[in-house]
C-alpha atoms as a PDB file:
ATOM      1  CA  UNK A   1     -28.659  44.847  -6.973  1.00  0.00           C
ATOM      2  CA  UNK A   2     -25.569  43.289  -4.632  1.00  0.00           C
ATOM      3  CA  UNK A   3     -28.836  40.656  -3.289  1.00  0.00           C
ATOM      4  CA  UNK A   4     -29.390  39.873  -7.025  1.00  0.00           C
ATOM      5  CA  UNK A   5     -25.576  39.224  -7.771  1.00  0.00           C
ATOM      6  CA  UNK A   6     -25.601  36.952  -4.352  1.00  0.00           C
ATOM      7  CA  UNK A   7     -28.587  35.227  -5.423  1.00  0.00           C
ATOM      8  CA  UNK A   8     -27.559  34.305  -8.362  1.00  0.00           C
ATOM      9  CA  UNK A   9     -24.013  33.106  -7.601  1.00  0.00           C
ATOM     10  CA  UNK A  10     -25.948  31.074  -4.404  1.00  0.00           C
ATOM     11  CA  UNK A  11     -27.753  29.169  -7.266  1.00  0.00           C
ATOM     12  CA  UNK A  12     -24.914  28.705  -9.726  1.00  0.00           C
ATOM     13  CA  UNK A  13     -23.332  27.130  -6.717  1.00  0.00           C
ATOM     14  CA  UNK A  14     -26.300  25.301  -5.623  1.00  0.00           C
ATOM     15  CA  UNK A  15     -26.376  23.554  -8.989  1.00  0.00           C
ATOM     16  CA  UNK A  16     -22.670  23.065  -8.902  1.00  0.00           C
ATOM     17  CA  UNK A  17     -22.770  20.725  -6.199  1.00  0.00           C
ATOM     18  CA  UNK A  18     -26.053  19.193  -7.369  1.00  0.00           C
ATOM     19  CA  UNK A  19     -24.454  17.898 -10.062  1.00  0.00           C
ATOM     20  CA  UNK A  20     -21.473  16.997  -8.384  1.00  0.00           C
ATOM     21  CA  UNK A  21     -23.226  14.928  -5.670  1.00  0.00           C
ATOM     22  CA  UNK A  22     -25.171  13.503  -8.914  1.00  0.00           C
ATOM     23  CA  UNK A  23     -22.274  12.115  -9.804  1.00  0.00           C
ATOM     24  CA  UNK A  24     -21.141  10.413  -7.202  1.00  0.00           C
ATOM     25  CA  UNK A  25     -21.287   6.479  -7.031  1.00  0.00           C
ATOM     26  CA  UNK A  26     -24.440   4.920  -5.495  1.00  0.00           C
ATOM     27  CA  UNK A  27     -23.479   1.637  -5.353  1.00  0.00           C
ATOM     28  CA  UNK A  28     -22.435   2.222  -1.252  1.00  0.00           C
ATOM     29  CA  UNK A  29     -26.157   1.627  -0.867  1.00  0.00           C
ATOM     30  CA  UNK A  30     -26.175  -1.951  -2.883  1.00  0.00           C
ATOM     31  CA  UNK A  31     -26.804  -4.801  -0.318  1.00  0.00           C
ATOM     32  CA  UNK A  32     -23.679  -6.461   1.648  1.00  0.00           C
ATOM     33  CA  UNK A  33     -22.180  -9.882   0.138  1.00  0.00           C
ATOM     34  CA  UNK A  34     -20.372 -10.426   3.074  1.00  0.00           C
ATOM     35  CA  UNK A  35     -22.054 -12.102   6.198  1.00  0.00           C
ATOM     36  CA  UNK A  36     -21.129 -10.856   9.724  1.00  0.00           C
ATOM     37  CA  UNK A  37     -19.190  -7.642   7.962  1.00  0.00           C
ATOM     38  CA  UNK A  38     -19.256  -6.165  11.526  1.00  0.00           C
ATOM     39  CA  UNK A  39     -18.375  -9.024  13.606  1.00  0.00           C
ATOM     40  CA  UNK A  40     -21.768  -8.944  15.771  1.00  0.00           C
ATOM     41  CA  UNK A  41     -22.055 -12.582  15.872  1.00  0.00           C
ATOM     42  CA  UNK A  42     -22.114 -14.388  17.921  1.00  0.00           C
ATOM     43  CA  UNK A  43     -22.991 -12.210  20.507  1.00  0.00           C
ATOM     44  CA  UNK A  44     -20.445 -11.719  23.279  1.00  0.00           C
ATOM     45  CA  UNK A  45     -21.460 -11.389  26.889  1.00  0.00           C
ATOM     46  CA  UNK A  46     -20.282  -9.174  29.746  1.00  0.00           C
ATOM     47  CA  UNK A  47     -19.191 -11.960  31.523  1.00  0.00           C
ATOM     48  CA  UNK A  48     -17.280 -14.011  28.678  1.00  0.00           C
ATOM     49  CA  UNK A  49     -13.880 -14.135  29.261  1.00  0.00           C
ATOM     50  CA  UNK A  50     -10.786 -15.044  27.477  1.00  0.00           C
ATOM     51  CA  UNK A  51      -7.648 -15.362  29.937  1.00  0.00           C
ATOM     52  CA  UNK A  52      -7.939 -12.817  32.291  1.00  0.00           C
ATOM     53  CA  UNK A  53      -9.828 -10.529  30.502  1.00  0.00           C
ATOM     54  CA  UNK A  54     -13.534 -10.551  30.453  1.00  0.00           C
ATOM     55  CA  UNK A  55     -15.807  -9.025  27.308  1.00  0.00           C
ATOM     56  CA  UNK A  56     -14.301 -11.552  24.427  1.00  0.00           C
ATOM     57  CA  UNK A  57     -14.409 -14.610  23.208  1.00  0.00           C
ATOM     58  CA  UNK A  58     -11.614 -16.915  21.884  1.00  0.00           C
ATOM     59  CA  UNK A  59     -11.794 -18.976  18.649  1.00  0.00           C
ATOM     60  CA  UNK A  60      -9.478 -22.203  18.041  1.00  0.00           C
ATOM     61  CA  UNK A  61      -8.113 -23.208  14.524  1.00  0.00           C
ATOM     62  CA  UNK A  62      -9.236 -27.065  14.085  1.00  0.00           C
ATOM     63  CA  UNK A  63     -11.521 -26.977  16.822  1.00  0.00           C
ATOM     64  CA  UNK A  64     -15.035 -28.303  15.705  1.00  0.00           C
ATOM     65  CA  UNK A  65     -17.453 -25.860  16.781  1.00  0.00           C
ATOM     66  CA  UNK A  66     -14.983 -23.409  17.567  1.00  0.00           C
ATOM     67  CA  UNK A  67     -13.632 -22.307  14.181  1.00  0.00           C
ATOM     68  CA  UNK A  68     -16.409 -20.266  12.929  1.00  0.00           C
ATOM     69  CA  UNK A  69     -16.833 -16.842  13.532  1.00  0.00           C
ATOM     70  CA  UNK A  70     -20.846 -16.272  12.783  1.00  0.00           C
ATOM     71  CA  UNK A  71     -19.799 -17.104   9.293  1.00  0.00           C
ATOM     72  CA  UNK A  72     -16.209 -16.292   9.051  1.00  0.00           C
ATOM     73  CA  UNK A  73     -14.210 -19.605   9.081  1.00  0.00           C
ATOM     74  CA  UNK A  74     -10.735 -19.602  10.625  1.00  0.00           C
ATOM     75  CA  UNK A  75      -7.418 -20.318   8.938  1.00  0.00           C
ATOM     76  CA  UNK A  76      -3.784 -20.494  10.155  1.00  0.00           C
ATOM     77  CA  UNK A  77      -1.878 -23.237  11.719  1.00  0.00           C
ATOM     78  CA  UNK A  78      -1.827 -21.515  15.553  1.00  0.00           C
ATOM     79  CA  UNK A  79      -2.567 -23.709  17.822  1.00  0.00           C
ATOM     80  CA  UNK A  80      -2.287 -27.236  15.992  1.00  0.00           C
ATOM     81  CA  UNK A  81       0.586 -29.730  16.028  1.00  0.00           C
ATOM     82  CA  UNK A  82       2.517 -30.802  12.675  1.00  0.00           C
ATOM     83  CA  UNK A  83      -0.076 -33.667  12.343  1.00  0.00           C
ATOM     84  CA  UNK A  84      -3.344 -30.595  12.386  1.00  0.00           C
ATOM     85  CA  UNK A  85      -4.028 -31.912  15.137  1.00  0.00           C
ATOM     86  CA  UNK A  86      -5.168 -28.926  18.274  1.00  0.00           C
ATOM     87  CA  UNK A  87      -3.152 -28.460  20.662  1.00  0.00           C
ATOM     88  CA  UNK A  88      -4.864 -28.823  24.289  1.00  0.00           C
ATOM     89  CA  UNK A  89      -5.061 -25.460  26.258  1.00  0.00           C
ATOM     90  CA  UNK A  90      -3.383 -23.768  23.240  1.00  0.00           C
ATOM     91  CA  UNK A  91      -3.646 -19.756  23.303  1.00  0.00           C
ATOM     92  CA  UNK A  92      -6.865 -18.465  20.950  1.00  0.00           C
ATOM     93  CA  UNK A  93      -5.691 -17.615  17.809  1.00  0.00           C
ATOM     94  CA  UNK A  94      -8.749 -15.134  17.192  1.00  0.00           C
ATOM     95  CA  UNK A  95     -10.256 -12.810  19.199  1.00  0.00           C
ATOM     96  CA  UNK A  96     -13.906 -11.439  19.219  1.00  0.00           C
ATOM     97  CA  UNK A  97     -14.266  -8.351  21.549  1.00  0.00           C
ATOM     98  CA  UNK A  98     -17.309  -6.872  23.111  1.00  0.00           C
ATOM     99  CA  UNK A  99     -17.747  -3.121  23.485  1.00  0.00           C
ATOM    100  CA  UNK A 100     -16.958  -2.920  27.252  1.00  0.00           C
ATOM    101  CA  UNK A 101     -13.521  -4.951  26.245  1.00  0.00           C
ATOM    102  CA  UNK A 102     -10.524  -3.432  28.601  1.00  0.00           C
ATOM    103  CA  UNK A 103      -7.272  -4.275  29.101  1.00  0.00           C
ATOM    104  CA  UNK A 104      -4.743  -1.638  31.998  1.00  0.00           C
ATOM    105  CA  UNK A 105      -2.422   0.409  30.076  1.00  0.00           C
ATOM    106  CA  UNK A 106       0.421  -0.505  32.223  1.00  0.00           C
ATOM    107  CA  UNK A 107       2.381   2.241  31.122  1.00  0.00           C
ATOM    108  CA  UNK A 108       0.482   4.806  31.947  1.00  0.00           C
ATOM    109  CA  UNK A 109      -1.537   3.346  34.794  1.00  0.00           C
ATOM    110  CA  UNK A 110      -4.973   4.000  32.496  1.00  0.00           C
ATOM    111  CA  UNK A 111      -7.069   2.030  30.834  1.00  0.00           C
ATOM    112  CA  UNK A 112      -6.955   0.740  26.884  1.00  0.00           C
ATOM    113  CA  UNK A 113     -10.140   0.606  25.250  1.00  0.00           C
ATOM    114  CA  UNK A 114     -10.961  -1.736  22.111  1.00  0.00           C
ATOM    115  CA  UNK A 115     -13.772   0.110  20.822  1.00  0.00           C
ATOM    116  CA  UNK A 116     -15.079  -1.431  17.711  1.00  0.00           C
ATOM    117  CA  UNK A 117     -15.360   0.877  14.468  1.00  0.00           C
ATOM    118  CA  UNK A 118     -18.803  -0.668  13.874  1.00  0.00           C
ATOM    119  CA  UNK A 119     -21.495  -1.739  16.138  1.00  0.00           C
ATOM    120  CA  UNK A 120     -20.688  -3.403  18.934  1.00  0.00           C
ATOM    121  CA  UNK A 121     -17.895  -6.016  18.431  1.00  0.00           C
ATOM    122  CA  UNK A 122     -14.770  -6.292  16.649  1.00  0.00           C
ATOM    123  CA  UNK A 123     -12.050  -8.808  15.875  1.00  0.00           C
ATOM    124  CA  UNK A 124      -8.139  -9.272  16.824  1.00  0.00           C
ATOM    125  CA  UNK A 125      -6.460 -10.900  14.277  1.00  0.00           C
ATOM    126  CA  UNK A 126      -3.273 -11.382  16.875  1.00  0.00           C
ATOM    127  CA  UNK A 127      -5.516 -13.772  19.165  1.00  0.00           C
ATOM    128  CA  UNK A 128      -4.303 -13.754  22.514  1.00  0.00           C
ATOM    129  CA  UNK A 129      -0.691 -12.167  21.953  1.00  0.00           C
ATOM    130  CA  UNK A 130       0.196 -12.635  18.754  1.00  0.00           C
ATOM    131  CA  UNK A 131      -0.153 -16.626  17.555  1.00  0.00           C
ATOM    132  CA  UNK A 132       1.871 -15.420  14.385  1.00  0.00           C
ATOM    133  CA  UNK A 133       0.977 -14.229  10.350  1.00  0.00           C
ATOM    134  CA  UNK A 134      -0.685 -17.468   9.491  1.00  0.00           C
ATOM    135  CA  UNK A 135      -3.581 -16.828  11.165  1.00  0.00           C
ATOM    136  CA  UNK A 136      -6.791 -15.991   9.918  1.00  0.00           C
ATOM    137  CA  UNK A 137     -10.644 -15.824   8.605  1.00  0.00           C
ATOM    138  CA  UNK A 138     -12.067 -16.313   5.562  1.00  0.00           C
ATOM    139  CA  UNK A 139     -15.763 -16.100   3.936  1.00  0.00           C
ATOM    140  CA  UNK A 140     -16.314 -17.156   0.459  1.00  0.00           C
ATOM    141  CA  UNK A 141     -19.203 -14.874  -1.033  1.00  0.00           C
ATOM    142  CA  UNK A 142     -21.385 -15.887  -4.434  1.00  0.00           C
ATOM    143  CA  UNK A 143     -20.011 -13.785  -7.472  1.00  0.00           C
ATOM    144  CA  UNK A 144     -21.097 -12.993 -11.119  1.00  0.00           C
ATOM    145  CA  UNK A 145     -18.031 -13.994 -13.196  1.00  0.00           C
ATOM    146  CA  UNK A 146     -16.559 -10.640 -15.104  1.00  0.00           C
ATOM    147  CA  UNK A 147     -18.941  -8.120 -12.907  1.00  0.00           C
ATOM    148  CA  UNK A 148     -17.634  -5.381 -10.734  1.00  0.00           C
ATOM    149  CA  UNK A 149     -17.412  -5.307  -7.248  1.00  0.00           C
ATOM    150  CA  UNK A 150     -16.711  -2.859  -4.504  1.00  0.00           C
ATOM    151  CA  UNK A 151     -14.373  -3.959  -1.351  1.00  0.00           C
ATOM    152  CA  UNK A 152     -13.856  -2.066   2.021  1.00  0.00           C
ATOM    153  CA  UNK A 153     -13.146  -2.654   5.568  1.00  0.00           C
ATOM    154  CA  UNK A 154     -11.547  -0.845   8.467  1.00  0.00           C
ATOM    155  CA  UNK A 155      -8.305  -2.208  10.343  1.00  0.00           C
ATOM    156  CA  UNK A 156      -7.391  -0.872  13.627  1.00  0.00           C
ATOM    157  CA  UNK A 157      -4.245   0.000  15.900  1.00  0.00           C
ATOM    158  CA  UNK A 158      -4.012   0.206  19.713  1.00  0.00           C
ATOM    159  CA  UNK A 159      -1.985   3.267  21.379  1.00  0.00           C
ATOM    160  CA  UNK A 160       1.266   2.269  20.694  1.00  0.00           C
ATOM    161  CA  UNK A 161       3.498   3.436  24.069  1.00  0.00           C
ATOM    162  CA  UNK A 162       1.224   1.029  25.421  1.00  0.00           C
ATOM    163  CA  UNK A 163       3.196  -2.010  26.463  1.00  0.00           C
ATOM    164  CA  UNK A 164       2.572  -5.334  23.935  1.00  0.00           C
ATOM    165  CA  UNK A 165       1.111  -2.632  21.414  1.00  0.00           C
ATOM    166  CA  UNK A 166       4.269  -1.221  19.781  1.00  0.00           C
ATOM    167  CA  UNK A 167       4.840  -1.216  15.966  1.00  0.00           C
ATOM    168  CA  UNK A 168       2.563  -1.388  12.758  1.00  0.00           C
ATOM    169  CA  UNK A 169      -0.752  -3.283  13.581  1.00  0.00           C
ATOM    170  CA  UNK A 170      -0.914  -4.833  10.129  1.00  0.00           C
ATOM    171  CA  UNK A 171      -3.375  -7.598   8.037  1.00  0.00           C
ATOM    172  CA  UNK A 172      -2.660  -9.084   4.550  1.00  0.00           C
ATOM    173  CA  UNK A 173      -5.634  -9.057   2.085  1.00  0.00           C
ATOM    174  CA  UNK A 174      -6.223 -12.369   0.092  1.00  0.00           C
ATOM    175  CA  UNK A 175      -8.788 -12.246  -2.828  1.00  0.00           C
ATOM    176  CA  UNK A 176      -9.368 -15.729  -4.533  1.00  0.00           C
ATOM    177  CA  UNK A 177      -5.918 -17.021  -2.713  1.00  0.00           C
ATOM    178  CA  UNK A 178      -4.233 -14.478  -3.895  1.00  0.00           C
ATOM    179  CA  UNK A 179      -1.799 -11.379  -1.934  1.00  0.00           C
ATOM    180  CA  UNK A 180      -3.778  -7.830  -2.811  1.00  0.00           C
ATOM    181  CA  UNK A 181      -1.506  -5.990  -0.140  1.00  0.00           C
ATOM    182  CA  UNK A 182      -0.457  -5.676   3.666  1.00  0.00           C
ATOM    183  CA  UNK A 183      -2.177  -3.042   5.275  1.00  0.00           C
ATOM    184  CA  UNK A 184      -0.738  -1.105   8.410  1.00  0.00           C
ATOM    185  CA  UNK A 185      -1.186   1.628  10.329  1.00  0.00           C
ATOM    186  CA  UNK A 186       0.801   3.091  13.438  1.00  0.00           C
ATOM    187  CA  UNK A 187      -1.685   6.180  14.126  1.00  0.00           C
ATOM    188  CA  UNK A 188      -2.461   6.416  17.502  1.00  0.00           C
ATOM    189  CA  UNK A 189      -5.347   7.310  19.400  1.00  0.00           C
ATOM    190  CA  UNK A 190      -4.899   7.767  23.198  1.00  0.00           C
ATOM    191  CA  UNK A 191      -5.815   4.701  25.255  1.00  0.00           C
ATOM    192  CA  UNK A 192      -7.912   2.976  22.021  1.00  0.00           C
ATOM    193  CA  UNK A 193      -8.106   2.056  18.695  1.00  0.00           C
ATOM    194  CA  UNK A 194      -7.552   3.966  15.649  1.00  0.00           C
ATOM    195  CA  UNK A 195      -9.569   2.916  12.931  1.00  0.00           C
ATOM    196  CA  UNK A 196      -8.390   3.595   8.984  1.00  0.00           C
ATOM    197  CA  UNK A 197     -10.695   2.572   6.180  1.00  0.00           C
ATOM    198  CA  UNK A 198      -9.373   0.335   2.851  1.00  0.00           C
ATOM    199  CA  UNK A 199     -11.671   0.298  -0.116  1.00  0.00           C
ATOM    200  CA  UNK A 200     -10.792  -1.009  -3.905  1.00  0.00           C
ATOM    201  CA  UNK A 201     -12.804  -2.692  -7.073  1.00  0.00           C
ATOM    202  CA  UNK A 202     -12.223  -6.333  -8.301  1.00  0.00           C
ATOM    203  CA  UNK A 203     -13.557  -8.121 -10.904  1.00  0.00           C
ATOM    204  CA  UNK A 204     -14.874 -11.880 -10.217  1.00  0.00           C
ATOM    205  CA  UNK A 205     -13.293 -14.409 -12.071  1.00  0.00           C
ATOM    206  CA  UNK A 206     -15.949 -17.209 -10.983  1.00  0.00           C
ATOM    207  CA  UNK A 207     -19.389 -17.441  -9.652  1.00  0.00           C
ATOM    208  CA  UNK A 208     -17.550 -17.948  -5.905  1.00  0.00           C
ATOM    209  CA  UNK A 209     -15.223 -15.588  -4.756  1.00  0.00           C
ATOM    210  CA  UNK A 210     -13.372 -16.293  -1.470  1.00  0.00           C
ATOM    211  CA  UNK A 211     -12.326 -12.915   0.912  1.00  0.00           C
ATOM    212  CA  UNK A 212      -8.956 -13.627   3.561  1.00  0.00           C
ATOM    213  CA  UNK A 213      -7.583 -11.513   6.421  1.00  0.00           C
ATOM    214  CA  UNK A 214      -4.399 -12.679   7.607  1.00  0.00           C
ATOM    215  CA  UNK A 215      -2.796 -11.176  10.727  1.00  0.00           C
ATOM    216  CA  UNK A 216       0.226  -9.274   9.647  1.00  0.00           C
ATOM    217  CA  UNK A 217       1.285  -7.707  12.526  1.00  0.00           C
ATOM    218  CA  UNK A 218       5.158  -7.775  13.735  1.00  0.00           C
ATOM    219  CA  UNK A 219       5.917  -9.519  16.979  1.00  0.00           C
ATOM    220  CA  UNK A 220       6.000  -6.916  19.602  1.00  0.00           C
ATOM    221  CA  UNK A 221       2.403  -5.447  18.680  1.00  0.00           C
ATOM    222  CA  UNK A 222      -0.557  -7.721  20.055  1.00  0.00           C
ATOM    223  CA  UNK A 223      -3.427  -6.411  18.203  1.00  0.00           C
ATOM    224  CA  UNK A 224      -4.538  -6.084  14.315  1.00  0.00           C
ATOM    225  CA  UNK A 225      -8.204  -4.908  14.570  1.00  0.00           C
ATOM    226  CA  UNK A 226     -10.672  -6.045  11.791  1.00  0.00           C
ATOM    227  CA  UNK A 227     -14.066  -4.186  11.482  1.00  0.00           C
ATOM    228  CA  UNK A 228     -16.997  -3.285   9.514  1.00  0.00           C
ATOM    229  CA  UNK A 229     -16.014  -5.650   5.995  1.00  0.00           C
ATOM    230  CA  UNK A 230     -18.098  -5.011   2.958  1.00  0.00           C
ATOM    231  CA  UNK A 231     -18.756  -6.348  -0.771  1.00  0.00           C
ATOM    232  CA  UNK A 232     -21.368  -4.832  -2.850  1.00  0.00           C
ATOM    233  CA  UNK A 233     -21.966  -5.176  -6.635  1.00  0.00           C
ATOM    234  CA  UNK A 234     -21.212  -2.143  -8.940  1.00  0.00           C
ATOM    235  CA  UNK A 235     -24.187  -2.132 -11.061  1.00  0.00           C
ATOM    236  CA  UNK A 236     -23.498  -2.217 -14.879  1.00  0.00           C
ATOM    237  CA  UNK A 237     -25.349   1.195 -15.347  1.00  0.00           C
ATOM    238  CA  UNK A 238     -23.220   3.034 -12.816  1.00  0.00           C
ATOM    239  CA  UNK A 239     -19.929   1.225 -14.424  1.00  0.00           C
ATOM    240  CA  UNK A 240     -20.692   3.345 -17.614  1.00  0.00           C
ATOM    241  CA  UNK A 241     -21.834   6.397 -15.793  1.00  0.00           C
ATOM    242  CA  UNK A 242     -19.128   6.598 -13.382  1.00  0.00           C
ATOM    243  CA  UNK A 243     -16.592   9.441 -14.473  1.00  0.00           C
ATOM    244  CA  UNK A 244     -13.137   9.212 -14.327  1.00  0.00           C
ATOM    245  CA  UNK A 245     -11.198  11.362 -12.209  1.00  0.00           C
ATOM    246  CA  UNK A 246      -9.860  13.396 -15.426  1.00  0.00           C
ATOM    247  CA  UNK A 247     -13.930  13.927 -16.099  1.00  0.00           C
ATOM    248  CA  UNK A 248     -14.328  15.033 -12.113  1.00  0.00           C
ATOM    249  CA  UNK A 249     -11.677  17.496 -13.300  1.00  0.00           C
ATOM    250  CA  UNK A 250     -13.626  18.878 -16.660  1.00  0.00           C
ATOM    251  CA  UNK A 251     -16.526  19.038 -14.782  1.00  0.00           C
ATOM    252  CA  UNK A 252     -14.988  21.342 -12.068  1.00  0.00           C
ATOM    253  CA  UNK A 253     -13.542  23.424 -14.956  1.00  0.00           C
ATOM    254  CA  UNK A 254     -15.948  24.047 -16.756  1.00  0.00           C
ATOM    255  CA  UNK A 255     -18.376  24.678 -13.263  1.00  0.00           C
ATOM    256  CA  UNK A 256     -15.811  27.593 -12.487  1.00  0.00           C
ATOM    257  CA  UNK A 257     -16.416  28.824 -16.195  1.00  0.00           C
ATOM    258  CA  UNK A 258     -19.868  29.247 -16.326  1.00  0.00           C
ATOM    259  CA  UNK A 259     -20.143  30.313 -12.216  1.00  0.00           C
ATOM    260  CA  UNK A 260     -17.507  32.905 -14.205  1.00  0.00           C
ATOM    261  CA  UNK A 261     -19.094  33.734 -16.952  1.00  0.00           C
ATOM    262  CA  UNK A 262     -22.375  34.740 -15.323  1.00  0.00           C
ATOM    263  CA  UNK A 263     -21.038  36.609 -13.162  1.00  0.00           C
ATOM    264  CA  UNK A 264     -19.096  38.857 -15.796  1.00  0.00           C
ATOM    265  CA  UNK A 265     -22.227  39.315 -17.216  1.00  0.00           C
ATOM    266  CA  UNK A 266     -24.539  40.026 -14.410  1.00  0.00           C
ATOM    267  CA  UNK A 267     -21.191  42.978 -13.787  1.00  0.00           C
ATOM    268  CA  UNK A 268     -21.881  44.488 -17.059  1.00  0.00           C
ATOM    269  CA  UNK A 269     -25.372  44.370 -16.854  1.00  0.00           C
ATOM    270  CA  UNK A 270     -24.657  46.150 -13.345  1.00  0.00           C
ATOM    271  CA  UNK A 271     -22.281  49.170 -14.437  1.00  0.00           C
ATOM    272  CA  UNK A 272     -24.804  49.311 -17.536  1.00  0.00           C
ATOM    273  CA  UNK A 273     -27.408  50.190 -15.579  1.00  0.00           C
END
């Protein structure tokens, strides 16, 4: 009898997360607007080098040829003059680093580690140091005016009792030239980066939607990691069939009820016999 009563509740909770995993969004599966979400191109060798670091690659605002980041075009005023025009042997104002990317943790005497969150490379929004907030990339991605779409990326910080590293590693969001938020994060992983994931919903307002990063990190902290960016379209159908979280709640309710209410019964039915 006490393998019937265990069966039976297994099931009941079998079908309780059946449903609930049912009900989850798909649209994580949808393919990616965005080109280059993950930074992989162009490919960075082991023996690139930007300063005195090798494993990265440094991109110039205003530099033909040198501006585009497999896709991603750059945006700022580092590294110009007041006429636009660059500024020779000016400091990188992006960064793309490979996976064996190192740097000495002076502090400690260790090494820092700039693992991506994503494949193999990543970006720093800082460049080399921090070439200030109006820095940038940009991609503009084709958009169905008035349909749904789903937004996420990851943004990283370096150990921050590492010297040049202290303080919020931050990034502003632009949609469409517009300020959705600043985004920072001081949690700290020893000797590399800690990764924390953004996600939200917009709605297009044209058939060409434009996505900005903008470093946002304080002077003092030399890194604001950008990883792993994704658009996908939320299909009509699963706009509609989406619940709420207030119908996440019912459901759970009224889950408990009937995993409840059976097992009251299958009691009776037990002292009955």
């Amino acid at each position: 009898m006490d393998l019937k009563r265990t069966s039976r509740k297994g099931i009941l909770t079998l079908l309780v997360l059946i449903i609930s995993v049912c009900a989850l969004p798909a649209y994580a599966d949808s393919i990616n607007l965005i080109t280059n979400g993950s930074f992989e191109n162009p490919v960075v060798s082991a023996d690139s080098t930007c300063g005195t670091y090798a494993n990265c690659v440094g991109f110039h605002n205003a530099v033909a040829g040198n501006d585009n980041i497999g896709g991603w075009q750059l945006i700022g005023k580092g590294g110009v003059d007041i006429n636009n025009v660059p500024i020779s042997g000016a400091p990188a104002t992006m960064l793309l680093l490979g996976l064996n990317y190192t740097e000495p943790d002076t502090f400690s005497g260790q090494t820092l580690f700039f693992h991506p969150e994503d494949g193999l490379q990543s970006l720093d929004l800082t460049g080399e140091g921090n070439q200030g907030t109006t820095n940038g990339v940009k991609q503009s991605i084709v958009t169905n005016t008035g349909s749904l779409y789903s937004l996420s990326f990851w943004y990283g910080h370096q150990y921050s009792s590492a010297p040049g590293y202290t303080g919020l590693s931050a990034l502003a969001l632009y949609i469409d030239g517009n300020l959705i938020d600043s985004f920072g994060t001081s949690q700290n992983t020893l000797d590399d980066v800690s990764w924390s994931e953004f996600g939200r919903t917009f709605t297009a307002s044209s058939s060409q939607t434009t996505i900005a990063f903008l470093n946002d990190a304080p002077v003092g902290n030399n890194f604001a990691g950008l990883d792993n960016v994704s658009v996908v379209a939320v299909p009509i159908a699963e706009v509609a069939a989406v619940p709420e979280p207030a119908s996440y709640l019912l459901l759970g309710i009224g889950m408990i009820f009937l995993t409840s209410f059976a097992y009251c019964r299958t009691s009776k039915g037990l002292r009955r016999g």
